[in-house]
Each structure stands twice: as structure tokens, then as C-alpha cells.
N, C-alpha and C. Protein backbone atom coordinates (compact mmCIF):
# COMPACT_ATOMS: atom_id res chain seq x y z
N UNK A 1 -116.20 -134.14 50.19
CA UNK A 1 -117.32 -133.29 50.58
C UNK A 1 -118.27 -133.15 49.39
N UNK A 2 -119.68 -132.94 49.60
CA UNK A 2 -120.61 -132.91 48.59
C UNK A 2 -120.64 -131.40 48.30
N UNK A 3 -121.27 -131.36 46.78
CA UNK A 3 -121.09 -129.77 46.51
C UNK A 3 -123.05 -129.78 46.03
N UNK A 4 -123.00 -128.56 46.33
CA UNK A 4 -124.38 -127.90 46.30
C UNK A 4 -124.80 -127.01 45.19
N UNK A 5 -125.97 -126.79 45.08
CA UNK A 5 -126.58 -126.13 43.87
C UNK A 5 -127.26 -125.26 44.57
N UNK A 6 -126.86 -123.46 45.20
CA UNK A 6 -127.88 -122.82 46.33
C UNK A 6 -127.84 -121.82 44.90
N UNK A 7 -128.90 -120.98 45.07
CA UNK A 7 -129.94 -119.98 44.91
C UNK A 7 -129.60 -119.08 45.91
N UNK A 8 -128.92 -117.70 45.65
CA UNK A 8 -128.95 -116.96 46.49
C UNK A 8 -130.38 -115.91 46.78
N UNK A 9 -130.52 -115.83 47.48
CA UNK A 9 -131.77 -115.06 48.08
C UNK A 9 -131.66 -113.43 47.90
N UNK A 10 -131.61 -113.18 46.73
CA UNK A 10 -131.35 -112.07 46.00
C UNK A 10 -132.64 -111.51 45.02
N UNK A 11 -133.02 -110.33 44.95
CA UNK A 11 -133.88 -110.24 44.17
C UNK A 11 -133.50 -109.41 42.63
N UNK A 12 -132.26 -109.39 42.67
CA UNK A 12 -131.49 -109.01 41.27
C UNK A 12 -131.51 -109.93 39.87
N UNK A 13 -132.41 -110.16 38.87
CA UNK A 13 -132.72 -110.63 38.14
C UNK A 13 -131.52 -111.26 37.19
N UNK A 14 -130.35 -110.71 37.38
CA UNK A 14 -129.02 -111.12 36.78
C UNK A 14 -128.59 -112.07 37.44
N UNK A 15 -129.16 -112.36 38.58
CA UNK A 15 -128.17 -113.40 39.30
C UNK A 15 -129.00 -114.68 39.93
N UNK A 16 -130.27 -114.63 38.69
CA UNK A 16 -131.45 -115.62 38.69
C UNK A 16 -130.54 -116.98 37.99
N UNK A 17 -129.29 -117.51 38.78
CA UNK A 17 -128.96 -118.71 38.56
C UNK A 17 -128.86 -119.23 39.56
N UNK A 18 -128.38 -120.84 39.48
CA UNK A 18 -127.78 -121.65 40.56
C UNK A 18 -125.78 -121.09 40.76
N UNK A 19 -125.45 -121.08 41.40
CA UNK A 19 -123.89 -121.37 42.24
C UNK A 19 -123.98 -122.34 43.12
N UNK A 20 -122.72 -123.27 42.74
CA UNK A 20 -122.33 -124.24 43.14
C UNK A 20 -121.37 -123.85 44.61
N UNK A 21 -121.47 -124.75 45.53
CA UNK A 21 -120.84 -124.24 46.84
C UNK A 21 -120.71 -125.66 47.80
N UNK A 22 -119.31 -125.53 48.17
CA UNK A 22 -119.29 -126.98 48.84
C UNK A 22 -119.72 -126.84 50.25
N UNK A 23 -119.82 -127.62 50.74
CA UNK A 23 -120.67 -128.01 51.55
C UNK A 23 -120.71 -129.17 52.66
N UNK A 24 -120.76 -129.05 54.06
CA UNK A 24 -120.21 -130.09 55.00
C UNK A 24 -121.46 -131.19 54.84
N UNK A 25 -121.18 -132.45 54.53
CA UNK A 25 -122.37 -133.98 54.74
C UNK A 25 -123.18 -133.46 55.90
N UNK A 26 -124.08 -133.95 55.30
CA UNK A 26 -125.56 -133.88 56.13
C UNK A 26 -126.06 -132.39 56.17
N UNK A 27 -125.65 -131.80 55.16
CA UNK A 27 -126.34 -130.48 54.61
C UNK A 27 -127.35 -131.15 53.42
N UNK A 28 -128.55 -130.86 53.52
CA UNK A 28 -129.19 -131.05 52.44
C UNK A 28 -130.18 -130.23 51.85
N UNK A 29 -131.30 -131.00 51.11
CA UNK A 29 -131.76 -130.14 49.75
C UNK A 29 -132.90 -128.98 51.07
N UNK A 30 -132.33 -127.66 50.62
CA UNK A 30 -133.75 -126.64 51.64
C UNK A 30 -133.13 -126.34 52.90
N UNK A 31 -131.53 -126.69 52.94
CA UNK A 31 -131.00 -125.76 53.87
C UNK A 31 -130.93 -124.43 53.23
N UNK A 32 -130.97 -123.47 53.98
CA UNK A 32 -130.52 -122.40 54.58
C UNK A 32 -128.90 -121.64 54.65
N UNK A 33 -128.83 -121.25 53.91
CA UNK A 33 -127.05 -121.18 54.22
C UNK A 33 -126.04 -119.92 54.34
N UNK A 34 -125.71 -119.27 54.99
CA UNK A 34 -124.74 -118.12 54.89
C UNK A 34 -123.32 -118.39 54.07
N UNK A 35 -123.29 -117.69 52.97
CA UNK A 35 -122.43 -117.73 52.15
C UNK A 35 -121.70 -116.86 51.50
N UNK A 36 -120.32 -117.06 50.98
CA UNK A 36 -119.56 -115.93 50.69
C UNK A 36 -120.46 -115.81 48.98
N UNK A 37 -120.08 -114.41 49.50
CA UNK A 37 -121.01 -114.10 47.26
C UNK A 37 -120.30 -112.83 46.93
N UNK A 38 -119.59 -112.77 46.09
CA UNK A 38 -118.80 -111.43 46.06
C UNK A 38 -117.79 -111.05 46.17
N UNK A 39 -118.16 -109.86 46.76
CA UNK A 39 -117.44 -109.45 47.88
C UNK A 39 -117.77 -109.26 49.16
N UNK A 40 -119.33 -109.55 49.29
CA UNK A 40 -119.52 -109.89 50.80
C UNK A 40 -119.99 -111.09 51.12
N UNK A 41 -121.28 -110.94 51.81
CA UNK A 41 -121.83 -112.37 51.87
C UNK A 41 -123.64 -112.58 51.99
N UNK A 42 -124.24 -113.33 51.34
CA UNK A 42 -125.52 -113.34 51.19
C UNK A 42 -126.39 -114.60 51.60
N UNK A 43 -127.31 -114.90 51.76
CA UNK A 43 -127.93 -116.02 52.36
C UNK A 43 -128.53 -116.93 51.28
N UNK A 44 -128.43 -118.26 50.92
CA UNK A 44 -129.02 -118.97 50.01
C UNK A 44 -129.67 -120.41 50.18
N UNK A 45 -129.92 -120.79 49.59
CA UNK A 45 -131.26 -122.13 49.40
C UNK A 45 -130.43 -123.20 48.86
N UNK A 46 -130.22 -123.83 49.42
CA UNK A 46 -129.80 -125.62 48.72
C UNK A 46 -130.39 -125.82 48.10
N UNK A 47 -130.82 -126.15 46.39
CA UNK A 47 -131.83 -126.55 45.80
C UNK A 47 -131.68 -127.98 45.23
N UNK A 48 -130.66 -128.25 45.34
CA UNK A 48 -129.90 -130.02 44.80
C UNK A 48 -128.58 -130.25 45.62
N UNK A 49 -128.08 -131.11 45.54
CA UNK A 49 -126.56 -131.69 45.84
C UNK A 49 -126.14 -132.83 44.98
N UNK A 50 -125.28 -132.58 44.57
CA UNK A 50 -124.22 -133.18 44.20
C UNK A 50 -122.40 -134.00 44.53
N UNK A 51 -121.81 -135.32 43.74
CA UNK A 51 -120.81 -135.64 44.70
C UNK A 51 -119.83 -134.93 43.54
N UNK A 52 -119.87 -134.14 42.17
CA UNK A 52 -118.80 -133.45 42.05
C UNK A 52 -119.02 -132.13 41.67
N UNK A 53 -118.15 -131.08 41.64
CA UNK A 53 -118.18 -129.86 40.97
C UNK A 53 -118.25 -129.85 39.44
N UNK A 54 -118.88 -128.67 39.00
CA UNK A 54 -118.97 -128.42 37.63
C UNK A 54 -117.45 -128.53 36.97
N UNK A 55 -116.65 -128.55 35.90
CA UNK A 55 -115.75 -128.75 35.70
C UNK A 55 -115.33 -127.38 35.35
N UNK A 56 -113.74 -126.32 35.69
CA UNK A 56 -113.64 -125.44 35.76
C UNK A 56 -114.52 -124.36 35.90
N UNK A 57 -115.05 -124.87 36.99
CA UNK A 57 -115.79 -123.68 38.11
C UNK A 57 -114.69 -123.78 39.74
N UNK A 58 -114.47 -122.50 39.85
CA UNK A 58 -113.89 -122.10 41.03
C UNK A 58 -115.43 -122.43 42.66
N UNK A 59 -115.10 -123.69 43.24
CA UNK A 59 -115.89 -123.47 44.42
C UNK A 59 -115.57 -122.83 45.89
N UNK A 60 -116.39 -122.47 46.05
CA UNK A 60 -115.98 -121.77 47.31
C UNK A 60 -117.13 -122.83 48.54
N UNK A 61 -116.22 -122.66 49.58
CA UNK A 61 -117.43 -123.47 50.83
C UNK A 61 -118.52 -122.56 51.74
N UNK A 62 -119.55 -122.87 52.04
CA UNK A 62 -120.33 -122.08 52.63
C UNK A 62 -119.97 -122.18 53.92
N UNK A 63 -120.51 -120.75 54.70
CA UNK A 63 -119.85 -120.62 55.83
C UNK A 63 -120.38 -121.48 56.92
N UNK A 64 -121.95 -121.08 56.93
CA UNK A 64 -123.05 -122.09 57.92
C UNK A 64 -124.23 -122.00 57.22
N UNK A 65 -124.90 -123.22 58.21
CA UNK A 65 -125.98 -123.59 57.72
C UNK A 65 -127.21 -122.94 58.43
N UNK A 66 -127.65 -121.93 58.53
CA UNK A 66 -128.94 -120.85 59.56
C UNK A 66 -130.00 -121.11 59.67
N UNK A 67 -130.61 -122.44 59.01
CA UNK A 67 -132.21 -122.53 58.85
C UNK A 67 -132.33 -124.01 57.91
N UNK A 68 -133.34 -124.20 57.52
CA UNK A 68 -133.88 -125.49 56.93
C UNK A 68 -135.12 -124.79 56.14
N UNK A 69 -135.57 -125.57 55.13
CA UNK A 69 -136.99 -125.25 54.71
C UNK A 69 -137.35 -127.04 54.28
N UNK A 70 -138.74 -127.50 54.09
CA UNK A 70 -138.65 -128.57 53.84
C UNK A 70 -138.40 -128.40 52.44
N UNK A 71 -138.46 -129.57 51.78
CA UNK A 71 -138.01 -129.80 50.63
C UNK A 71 -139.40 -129.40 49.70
N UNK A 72 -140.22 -129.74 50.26
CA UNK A 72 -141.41 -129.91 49.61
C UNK A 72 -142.14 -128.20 48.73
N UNK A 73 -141.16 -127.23 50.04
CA UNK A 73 -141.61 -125.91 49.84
C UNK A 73 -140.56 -125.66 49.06
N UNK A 74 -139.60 -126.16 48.81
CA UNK A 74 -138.65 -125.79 47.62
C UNK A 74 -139.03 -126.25 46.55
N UNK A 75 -139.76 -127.18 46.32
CA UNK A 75 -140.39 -127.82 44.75
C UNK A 75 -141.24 -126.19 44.66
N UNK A 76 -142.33 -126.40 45.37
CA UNK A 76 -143.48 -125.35 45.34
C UNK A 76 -142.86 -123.87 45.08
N UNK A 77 -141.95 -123.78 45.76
CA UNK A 77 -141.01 -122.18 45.56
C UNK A 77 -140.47 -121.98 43.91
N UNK A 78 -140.01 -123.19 43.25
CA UNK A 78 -139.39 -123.24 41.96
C UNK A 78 -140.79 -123.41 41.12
N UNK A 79 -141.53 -124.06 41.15
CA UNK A 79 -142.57 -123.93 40.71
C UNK A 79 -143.54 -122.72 40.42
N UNK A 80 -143.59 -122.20 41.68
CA UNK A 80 -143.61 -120.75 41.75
C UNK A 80 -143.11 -119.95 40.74
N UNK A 81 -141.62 -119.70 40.64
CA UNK A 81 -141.22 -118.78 39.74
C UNK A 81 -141.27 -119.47 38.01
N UNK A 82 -141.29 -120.41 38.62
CA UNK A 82 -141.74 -120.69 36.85
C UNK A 82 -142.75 -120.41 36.09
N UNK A 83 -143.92 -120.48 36.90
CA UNK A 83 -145.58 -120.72 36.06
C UNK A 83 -145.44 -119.28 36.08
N UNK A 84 -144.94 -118.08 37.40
CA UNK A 84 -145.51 -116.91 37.48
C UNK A 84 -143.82 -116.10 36.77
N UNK A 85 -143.09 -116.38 36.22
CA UNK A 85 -142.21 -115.54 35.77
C UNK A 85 -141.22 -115.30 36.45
N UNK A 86 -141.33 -115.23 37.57
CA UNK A 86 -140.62 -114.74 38.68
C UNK A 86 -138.75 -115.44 38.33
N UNK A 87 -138.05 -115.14 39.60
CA UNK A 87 -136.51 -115.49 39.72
C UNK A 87 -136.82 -116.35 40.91
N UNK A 88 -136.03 -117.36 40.41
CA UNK A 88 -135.86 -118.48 41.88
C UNK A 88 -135.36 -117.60 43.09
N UNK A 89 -134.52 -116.53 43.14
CA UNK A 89 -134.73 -116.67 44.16
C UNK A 89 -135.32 -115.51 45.34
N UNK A 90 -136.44 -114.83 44.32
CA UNK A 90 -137.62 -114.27 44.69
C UNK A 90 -138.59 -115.19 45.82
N UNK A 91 -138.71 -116.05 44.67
CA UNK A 91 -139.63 -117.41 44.96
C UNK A 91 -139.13 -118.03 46.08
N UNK A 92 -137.91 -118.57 46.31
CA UNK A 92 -137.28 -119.39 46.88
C UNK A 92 -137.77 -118.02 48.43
N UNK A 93 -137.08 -117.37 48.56
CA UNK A 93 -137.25 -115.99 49.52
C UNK A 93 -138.87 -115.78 50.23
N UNK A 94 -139.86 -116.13 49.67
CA UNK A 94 -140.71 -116.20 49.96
C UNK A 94 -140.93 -117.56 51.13
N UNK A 95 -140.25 -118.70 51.22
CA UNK A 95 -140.68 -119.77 51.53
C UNK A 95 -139.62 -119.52 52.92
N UNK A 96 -138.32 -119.05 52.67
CA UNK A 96 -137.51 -119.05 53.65
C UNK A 96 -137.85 -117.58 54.81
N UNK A 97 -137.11 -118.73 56.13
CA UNK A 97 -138.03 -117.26 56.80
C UNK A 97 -136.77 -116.76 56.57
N UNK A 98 -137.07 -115.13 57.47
CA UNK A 98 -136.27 -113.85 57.67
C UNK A 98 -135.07 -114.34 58.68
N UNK A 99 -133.79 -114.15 58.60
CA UNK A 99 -133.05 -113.78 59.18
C UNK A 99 -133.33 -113.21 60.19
N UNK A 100 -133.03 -113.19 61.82
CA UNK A 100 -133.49 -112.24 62.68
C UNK A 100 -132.43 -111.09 62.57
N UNK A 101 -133.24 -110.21 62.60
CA UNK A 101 -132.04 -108.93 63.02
C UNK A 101 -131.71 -108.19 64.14
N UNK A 102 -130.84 -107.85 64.35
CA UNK A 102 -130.15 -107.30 65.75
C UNK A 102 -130.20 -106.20 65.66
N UNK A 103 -130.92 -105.72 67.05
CA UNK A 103 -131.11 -104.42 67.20
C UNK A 103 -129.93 -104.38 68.53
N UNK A 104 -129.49 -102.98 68.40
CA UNK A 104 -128.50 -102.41 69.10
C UNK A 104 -129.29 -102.35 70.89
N UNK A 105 -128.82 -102.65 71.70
CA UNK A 105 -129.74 -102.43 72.77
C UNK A 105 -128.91 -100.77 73.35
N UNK A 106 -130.32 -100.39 73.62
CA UNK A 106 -130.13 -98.59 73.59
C UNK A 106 -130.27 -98.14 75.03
N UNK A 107 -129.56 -97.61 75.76
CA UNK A 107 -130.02 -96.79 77.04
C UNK A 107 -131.44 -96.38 76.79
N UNK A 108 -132.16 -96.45 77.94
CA UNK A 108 -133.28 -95.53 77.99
C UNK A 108 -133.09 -94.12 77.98
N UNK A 109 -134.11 -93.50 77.43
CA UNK A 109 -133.52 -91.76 76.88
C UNK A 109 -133.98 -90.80 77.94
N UNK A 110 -134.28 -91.50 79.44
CA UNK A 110 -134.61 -90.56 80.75
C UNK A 110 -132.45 -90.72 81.06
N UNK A 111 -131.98 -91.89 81.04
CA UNK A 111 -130.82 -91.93 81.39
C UNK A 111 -130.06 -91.47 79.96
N UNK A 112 -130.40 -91.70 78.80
CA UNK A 112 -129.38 -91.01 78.16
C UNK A 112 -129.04 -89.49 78.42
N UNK A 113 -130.60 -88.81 78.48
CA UNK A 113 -130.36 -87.44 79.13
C UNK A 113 -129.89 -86.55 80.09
N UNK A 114 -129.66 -87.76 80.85
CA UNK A 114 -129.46 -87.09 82.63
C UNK A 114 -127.77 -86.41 82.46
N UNK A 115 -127.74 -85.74 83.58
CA UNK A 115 -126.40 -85.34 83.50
C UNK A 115 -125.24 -86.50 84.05
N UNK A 116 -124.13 -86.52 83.81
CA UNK A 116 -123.33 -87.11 84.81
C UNK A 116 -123.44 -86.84 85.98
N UNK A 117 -123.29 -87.96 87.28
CA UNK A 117 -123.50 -88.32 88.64
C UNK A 117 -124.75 -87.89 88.77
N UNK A 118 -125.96 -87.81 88.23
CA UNK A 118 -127.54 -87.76 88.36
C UNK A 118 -128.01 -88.87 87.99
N UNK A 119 -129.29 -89.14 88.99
CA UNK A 119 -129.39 -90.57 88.43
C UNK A 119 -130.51 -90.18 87.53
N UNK A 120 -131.66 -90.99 86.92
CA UNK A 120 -132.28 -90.69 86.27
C UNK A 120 -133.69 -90.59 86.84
N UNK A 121 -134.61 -89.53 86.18
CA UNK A 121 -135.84 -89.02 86.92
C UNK A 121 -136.51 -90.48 87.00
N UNK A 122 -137.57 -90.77 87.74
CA UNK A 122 -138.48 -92.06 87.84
C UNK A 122 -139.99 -91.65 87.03
């Protein structure tokens, strides 16, 4: 399996490095990836690949792959934080879209209110 160089999508200035993370073939450079980081789990940027691991580095595999960016906006994203100061993966975050988020689907609040065996006003 090929191992990866992602950028987690973090805006914590301490953790403005690459982590290495293996990775299933035919993942490539500007995927998208849900990954273990921690103790939980955070979303990151393929920025290279590679066919070995760093030497005594512990890898871990990413879970999935959620998105793509082209490659081209990953040059431009690193570029980005370079000329302007920034953390890759500020930069990188900018290029990738948002995660969708899940909203809870909610009773309507004519039926949350009603009493039991009432139906709800119209």
C-alpha cells in the first residue's frame, strides 16, 4: 500500500506539519480524507504520496476518502501559505470544500406542542 503525506485541516499552528498515513491505491495527490488524529478524528489533504514510510514513524491508515480537490489548487493552496505566512493547513482549508453537516431533523413545534392524542392545529 502507498503511504501519504496529508495536512490536516486544522487551524492550530503547532500542527502546521505533514503526517504520514497509509492509504488504499488510487488515492491520490488532493484527496480529501477522514482520518484518525489523536484521539479523535480530523479531515486532511493528500499533499504527496509515497511507496515507503518514514523510518520509525508509527503509521496509521486513513479511514475514507470524502472529497477530491484538483491538484493544481493544492500547489496554489501551499503557495498560498508560503508567500502569505500562513499554515498549510489554513491554506490547504480554504481550497477544500466544507464537510456537509447534519442537522437533526426536528418535529414541527405546532406538533411538538400539542398534547398527547391531539392532533396538531393547521
Amino acid at each position: 500500500m502507498p503511504y501519504a503525506s496529508v495536512f490536516p485541516l486544522v487551524t492550530t499552528r503547532t500542527l502546521a506539519r505533514e503526517f504520514t498515513y497509509e492509504v488504499e491505491d488510487g488515492v491520490g495527490r488532493g484527496a480529501i480524507v477522514s482520518m484518525p488524529f489523536g484521539r479523535g478524528r480530523a479531515r486532511g489533504l493528500v499533499v504527496s504520496l509515497g511507496e515507503a514510510a518514514p523510518a520509525g514513524v508509527d503509521v496509521r491508515a486513513v479511514e475514507k476518502v470524502v472529497g477530491q480537490v484538483p491538484a493544481a489548487l493544492v500547489d496554489l493552496a501551499l503557495w498560498i501559505a508560503d508567500y502569505y505566512g500562513s499554515t498549510p493547513g489554513r491554506a490547504l482549508a480554504l481550497v477544500a470544500p466544507e464537510s456537509p453537516k447534519r442537522r437533526k431533523q426536528q418535529v414541527p413545534p405546532a406538533e411538538r406542542q400539542s398534547l398527547l392524542g391531539e392532533d396538531a392545529p393547521d
